[in-house]
Protein backbone atom coordinates (compact mmCIF):
# COMPACT_ATOMS: atom_id res chain seq x y z
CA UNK A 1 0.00 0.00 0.00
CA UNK A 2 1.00 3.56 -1.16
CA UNK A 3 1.87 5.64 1.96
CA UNK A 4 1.47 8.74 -0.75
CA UNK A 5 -0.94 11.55 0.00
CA UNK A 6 -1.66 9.72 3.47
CA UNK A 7 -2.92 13.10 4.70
CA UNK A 8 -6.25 14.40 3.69
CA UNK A 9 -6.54 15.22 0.86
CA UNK A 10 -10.40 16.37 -0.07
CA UNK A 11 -12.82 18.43 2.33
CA UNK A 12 -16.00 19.27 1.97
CA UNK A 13 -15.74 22.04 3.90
CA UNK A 14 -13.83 23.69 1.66
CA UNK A 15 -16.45 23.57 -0.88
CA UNK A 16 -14.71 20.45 -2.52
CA UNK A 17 -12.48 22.80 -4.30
CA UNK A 18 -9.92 20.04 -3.22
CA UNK A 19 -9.51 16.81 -4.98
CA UNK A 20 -11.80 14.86 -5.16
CA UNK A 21 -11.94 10.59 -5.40
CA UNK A 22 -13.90 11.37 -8.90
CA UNK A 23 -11.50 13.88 -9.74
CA UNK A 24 -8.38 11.69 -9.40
CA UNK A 25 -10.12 8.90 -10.71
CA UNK A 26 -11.14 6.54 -7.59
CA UNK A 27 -14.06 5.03 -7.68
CA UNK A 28 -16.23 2.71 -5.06
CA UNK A 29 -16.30 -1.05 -6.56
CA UNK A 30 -19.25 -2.83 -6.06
CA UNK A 31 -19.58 -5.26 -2.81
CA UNK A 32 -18.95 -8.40 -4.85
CA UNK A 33 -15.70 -7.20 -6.35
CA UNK A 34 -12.79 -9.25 -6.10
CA UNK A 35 -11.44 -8.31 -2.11
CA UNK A 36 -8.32 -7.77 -0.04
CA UNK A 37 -10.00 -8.01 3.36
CA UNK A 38 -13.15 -7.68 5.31
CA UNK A 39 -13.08 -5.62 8.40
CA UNK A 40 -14.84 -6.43 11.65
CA UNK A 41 -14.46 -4.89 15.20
CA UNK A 42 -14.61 -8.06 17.83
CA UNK A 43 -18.13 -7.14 19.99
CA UNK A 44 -17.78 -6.13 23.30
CA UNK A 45 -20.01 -3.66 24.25
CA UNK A 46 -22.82 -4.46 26.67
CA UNK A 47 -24.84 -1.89 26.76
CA UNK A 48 -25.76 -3.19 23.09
CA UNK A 49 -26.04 -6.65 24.32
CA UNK A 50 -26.48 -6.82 27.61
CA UNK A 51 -26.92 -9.75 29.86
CA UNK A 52 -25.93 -13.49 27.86
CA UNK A 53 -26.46 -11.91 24.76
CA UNK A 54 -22.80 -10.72 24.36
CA UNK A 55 -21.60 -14.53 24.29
CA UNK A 56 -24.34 -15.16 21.51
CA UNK A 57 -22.81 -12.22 19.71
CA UNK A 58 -19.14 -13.66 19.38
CA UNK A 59 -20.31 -16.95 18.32
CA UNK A 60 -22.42 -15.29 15.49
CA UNK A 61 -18.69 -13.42 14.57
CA UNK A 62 -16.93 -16.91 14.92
CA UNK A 63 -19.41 -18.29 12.55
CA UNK A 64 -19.25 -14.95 9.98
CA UNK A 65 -14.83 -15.37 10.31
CA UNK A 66 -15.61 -18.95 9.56
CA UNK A 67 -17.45 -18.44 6.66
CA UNK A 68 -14.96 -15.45 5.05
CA UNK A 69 -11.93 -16.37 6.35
CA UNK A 70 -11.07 -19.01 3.49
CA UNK A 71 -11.42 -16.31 0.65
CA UNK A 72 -9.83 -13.39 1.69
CA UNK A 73 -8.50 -11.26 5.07
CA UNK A 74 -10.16 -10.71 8.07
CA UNK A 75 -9.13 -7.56 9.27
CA UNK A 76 -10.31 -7.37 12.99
CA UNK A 77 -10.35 -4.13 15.46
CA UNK A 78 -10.04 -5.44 19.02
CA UNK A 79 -9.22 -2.98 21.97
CA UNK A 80 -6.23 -4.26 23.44
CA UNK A 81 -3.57 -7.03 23.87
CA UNK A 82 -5.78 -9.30 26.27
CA UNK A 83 -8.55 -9.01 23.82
CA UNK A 84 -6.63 -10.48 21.32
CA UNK A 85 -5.45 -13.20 23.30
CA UNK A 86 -9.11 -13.55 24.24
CA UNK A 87 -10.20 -13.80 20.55
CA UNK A 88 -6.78 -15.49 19.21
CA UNK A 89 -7.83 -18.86 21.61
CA UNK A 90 -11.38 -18.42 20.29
CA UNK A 91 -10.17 -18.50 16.59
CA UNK A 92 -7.89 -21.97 17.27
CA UNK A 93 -10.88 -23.73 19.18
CA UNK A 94 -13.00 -22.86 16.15
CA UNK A 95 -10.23 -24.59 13.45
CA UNK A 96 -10.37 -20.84 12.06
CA UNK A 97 -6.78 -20.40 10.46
CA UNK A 98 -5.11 -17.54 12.28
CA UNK A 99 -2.52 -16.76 9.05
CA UNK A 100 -5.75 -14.87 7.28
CA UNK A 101 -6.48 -12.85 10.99
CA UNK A 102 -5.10 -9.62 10.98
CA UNK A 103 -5.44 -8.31 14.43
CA UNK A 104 -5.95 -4.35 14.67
CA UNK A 105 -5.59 -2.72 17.85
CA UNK A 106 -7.90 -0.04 18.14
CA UNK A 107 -10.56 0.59 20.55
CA UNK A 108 -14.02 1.44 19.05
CA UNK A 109 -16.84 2.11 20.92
CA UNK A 110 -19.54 -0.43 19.39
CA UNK A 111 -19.22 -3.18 16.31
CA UNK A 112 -20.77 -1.42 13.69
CA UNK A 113 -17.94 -0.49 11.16
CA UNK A 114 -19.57 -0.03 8.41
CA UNK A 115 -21.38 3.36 9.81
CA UNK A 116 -17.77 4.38 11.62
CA UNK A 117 -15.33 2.99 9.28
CA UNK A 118 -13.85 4.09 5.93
CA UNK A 119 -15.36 3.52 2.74
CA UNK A 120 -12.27 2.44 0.35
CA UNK A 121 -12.02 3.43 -3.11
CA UNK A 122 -9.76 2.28 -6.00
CA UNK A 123 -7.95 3.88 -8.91
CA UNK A 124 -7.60 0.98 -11.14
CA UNK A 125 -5.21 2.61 -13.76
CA UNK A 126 -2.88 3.65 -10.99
CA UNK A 127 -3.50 0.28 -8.87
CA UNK A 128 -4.06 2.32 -5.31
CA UNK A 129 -6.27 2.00 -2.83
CA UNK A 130 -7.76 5.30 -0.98
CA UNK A 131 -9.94 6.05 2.03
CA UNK A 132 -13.01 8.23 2.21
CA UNK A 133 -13.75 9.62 5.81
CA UNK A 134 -17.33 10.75 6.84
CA UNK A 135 -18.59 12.39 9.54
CA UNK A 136 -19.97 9.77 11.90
CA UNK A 137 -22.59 11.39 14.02
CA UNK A 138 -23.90 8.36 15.81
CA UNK A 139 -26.67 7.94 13.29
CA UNK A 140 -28.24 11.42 13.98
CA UNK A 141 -26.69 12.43 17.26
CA UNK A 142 -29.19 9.63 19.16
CA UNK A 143 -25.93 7.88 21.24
CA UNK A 144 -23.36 10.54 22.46
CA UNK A 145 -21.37 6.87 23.88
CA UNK A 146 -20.79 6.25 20.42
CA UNK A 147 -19.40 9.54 19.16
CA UNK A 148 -15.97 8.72 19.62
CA UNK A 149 -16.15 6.70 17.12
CA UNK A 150 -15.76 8.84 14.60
CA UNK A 151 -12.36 8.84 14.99
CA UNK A 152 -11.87 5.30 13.48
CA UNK A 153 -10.69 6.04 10.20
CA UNK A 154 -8.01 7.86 11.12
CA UNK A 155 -6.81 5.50 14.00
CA UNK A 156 -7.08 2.92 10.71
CA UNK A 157 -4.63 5.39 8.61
CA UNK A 158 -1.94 5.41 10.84
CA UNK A 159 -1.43 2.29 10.01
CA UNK A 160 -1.87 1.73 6.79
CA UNK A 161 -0.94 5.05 5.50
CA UNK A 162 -3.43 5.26 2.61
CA UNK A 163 -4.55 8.68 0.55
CA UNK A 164 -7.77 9.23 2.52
CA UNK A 165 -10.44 11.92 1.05
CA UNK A 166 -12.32 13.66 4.22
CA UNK A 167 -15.64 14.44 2.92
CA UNK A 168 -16.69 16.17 5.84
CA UNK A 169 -20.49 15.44 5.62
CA UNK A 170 -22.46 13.20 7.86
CA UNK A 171 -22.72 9.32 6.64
CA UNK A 172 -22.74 6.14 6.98
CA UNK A 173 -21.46 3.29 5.05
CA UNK A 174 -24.98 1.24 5.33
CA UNK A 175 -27.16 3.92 4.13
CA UNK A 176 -25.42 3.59 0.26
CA UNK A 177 -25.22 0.85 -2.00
CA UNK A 178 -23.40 1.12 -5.19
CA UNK A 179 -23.06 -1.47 -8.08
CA UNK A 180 -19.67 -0.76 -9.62
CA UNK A 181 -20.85 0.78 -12.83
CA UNK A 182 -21.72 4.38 -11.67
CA UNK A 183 -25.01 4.34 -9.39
CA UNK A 184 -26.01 4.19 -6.23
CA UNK A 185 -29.16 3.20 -3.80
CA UNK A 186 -29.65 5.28 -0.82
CA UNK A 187 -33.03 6.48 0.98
CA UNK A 188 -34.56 9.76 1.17
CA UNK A 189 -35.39 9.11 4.97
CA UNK A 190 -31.66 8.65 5.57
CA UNK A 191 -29.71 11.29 3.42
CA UNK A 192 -32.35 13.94 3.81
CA UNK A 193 -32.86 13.43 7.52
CA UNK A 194 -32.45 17.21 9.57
CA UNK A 195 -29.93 15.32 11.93
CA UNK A 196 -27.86 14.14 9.53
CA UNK A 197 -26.54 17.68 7.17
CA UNK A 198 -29.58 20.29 7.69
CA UNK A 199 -27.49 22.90 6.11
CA UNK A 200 -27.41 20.72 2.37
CA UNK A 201 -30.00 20.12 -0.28
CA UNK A 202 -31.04 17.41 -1.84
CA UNK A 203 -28.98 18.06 -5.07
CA UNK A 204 -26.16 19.21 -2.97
CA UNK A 205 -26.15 15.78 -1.03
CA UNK A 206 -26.18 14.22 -5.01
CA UNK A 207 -23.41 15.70 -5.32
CA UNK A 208 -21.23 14.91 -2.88
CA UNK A 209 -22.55 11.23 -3.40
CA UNK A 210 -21.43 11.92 -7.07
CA UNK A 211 -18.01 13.45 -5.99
CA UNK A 212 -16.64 11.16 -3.59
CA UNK A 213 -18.36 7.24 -4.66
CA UNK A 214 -17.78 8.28 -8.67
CA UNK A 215 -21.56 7.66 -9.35
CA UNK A 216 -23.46 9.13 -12.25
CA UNK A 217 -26.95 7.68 -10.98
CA UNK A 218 -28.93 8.12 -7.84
CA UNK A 219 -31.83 5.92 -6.83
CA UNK A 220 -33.54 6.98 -4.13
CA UNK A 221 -36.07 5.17 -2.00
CA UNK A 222 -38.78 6.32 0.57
CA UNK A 223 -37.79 4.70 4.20
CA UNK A 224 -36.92 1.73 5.83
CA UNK A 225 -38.24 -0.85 8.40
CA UNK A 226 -39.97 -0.96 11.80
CA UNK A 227 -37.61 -0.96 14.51
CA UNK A 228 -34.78 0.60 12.19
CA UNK A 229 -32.67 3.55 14.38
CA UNK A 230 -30.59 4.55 11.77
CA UNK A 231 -33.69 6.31 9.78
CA UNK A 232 -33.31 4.08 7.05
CA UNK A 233 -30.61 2.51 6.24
CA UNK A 234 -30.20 0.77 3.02
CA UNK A 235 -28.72 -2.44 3.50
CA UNK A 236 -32.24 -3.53 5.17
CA UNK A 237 -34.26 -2.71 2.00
CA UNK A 238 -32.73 -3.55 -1.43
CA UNK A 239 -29.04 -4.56 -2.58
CA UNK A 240 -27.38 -4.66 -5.77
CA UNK A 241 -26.38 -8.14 -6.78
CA UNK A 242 -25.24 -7.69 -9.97
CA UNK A 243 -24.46 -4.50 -11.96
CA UNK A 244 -28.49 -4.56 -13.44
CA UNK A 245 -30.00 -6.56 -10.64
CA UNK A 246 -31.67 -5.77 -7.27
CA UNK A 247 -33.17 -7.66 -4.38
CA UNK A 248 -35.29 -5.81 -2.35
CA UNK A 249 -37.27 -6.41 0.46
CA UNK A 250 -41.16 -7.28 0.97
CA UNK A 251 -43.44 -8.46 3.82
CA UNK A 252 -46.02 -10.64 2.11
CA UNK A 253 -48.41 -10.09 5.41
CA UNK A 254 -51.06 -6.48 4.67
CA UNK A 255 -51.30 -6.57 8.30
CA UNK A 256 -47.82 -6.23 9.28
CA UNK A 257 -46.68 -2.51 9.65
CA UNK A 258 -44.17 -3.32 7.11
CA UNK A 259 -46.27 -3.97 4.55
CA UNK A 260 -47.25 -0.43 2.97
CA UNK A 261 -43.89 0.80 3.64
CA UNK A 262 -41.94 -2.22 2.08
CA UNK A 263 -44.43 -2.08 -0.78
CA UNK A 264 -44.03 1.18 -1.53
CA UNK A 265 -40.17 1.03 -2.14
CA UNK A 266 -40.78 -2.38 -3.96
CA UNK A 267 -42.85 -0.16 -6.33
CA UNK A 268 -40.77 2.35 -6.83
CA UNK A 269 -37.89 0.10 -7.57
CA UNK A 270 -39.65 -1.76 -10.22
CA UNK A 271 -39.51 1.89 -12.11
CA UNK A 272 -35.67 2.35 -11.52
CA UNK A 273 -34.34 -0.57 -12.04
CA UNK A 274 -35.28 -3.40 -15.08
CA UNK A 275 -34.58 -6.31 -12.83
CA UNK A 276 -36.05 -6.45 -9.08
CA UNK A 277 -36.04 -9.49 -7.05
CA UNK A 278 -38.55 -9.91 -4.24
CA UNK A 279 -36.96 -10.98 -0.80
CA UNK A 280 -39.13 -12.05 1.79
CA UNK A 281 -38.67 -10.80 5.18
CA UNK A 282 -38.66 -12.82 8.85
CA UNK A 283 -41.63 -11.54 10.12
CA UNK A 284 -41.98 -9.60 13.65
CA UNK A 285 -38.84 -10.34 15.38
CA UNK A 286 -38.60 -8.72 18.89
CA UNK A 287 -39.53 -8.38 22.14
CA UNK A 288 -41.85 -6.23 25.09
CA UNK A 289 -39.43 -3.73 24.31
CA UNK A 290 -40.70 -3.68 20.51
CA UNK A 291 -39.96 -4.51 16.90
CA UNK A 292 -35.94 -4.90 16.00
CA UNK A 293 -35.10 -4.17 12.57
CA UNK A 294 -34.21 -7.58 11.17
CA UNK A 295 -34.18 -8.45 7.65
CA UNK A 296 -32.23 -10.86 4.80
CA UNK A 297 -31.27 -7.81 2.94
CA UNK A 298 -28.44 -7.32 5.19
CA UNK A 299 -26.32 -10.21 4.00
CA UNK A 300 -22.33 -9.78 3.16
CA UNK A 301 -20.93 -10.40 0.35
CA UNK A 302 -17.49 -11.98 0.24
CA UNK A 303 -14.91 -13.65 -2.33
CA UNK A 304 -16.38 -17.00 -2.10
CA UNK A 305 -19.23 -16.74 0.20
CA UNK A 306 -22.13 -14.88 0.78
CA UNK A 307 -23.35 -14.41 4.60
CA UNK A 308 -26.82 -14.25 5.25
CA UNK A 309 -28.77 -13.54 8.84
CA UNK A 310 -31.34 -15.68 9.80
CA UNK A 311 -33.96 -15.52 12.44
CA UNK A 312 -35.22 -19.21 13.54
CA UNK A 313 -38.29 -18.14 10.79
CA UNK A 314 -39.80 -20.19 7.96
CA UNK A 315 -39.09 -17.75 5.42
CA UNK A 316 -35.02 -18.57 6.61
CA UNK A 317 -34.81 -21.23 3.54
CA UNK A 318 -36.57 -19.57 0.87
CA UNK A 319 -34.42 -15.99 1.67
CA UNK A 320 -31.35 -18.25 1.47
CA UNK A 321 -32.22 -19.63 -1.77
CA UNK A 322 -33.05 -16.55 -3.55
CA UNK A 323 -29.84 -15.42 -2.29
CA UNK A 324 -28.04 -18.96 -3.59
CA UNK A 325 -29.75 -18.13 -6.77
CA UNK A 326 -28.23 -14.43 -7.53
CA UNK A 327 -24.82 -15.63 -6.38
CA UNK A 328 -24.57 -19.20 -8.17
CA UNK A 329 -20.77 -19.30 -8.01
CA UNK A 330 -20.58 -18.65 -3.97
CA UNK A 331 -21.60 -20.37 -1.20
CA UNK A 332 -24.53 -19.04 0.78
CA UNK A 333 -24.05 -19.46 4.37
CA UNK A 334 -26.76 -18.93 7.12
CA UNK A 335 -25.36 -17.28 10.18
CA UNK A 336 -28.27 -16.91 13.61
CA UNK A 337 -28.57 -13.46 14.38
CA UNK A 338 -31.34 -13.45 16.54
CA UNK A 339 -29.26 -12.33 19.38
CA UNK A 340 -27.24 -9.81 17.18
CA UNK A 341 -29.93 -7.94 15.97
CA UNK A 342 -30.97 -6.43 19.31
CA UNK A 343 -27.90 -4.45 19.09
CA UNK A 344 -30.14 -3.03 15.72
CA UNK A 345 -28.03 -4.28 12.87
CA UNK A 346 -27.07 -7.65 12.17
CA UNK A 347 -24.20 -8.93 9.36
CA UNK A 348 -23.46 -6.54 6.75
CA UNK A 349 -23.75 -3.10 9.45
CA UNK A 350 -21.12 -4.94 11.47
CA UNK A 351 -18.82 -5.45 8.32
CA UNK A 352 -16.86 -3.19 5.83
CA UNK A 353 -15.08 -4.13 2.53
CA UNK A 354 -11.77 -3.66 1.35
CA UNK A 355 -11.04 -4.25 -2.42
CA UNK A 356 -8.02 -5.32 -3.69
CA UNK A 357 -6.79 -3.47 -6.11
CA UNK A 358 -4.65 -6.08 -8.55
């Protein structure tokens, strides 16, 4: 890795009159491109999962390293030397191969990465790999534990020493979803949200999207799920699978609260976008507290395996054969995350890719 440019080197709050990842040529690949690395942070927090939930937690991560690990890097934040050692004995008593464990030590807050972490970009004629850095706000300023957070990226960069864009706008990695070829799915409930960047308009926020991903195309939908507190995320409604192909979300009950909402994005798809796949959805999945935002949608997708979240439900199989069907030439692995999602976000929110760039 180039340890060029490591300082920033694009602000937004300079009116982008710096460089820009479009205007050097960097460009977000889609999910399924070949990759370096995934990156986790090992869970620990238990204020997200409090009482035995926690343990539940790290098995679901053993399960999600197990099911990577044989195609590419796991990259994995942990916050200090006993963690490791915690996590390292873990690993061996799971017959997970330690060689493809990078061990990171930083000390995040919570496990959600992709919101925190860096989105990487590539420049494919120049074969380098680059960082974009948000503004991580704690999904609208709801958790002020979380804040700190926001300092991942660059706790990343001192390490690895990559040309890192700071784009200076509020975001996070699981509201967008790009396909490699120049667009991008976000949600209007997300983007445009007052506690995210009151101060920019929509076409403003298009263009920053535009600027810093390389996109030409934005396709916006309406909101997300029940239960969802990061005002609608993406990765729980529809993701790209292929450059022309999108599965999205929909609850097949009219008397579940989902049902207008999921229906109405489903629709609006279907006029974006020539191919739409319909993925069920698991039902009500909660507790007295109320409704957690689980869903199939947000599955990761690695070199050789895709990994899904399931919920104990009967629509587990069929989600995990539509998957199996959009991604013939990968395995599609099932990974519990009943337990996970109470901490609101289950497989891909807790994971971020890096692509290689050869």
């Amino acid at each position: 890795m180039s340890g060029a440019n490591a300082s920033p080197i694009g602000r937004s709050d300079q009116g982008m009159k710096q460089p820009t990842p479009k205007s050097l040529g960097y460009h977000m690949p889609a999910e399924w491109a070949p990759q370096e690395a995934v990156w986790l942070t090992w869970p620990h927090n238990q204020l997200t999962w409090p009482g035995g939930m926690l343990a539940e937690v790290e098995q679901t991560y053993i399960e999600i390293i197990r099911a990577l690990h044989t195609g590419q890097k796991i990259k994995l934040l942990v916050r200090n030397s006993d963690s490791e050692a915690a996590v390292r004995e873990r690993l061996v008593r799971a017959d997970i191969a330690l060689s493809q464990i990078v061990f990171v030590p930083i000390a995040a807050e919570d496990s959600w990465i992709r919101d925190y972490g860096p989105t990487f970009v590539v420049n494919r004629d120049r074969q380098q790999l680059a960082m974009v850095k948000w503004t991580f706000n704690a999904g609208g300023n709801k958790y002020d534990d979380l804040l700190a957070d926001d300092r991942i990226p660059h706790e990343i960069n001192k390490a690895y020493r990559l040309p890192m864009f700071e784009a200076g706008i509020v975001l996070e990695g699981g509201s967008i979803e790009v396909n490699g070829k120049r667009a991008v799915l976000t949600t209007e409930q997300c983007l445009l949200n007052r506690n995210r960047n009151p101060h920019l308009t929509r076409d403003e926020i298009e263009d920053y999207l535009i600027q810093y991903l390389n996109v030409e195309e934005i396709l916006w939908l309406n909101e997300s799920i029940v239960g969802d507190d990061t005002d609608g995320h993406i990765d729980d409604l529809a993701r790209f699978v292929d450059d022309k192909t999108v599965v999205c979300v929909v609850e097949e009950d009219p008397s579940d609260e989902n049902y207008e909402i999921l229906k109405e994005n489903y629709d609006r798809l279907r006029g974006l976008i020539a191919n739409v796949v319909p993925l069920p959805m698991p039902g009500r999945v909660g507790d007295r507290d109320g409704r957690l935002p689980a869903s199939y949608a947000n599955f990761y997708i690695g070199n050789d395996a895709v990994v899904v979240p399931t919920f104990g439900h009967a629509n587990d199989r069929r989600a995990l054969e539509i998957i199996q069907q959009c991604f013939p030439r990968r395995r599609v692995v099932g990974v519990r995350a009943t337990a996970m999602v109470h901490g609101l976000g289950t497989i891909h929110c807790c994971s971020q890719q890096e692509p290689r760039i050869t």
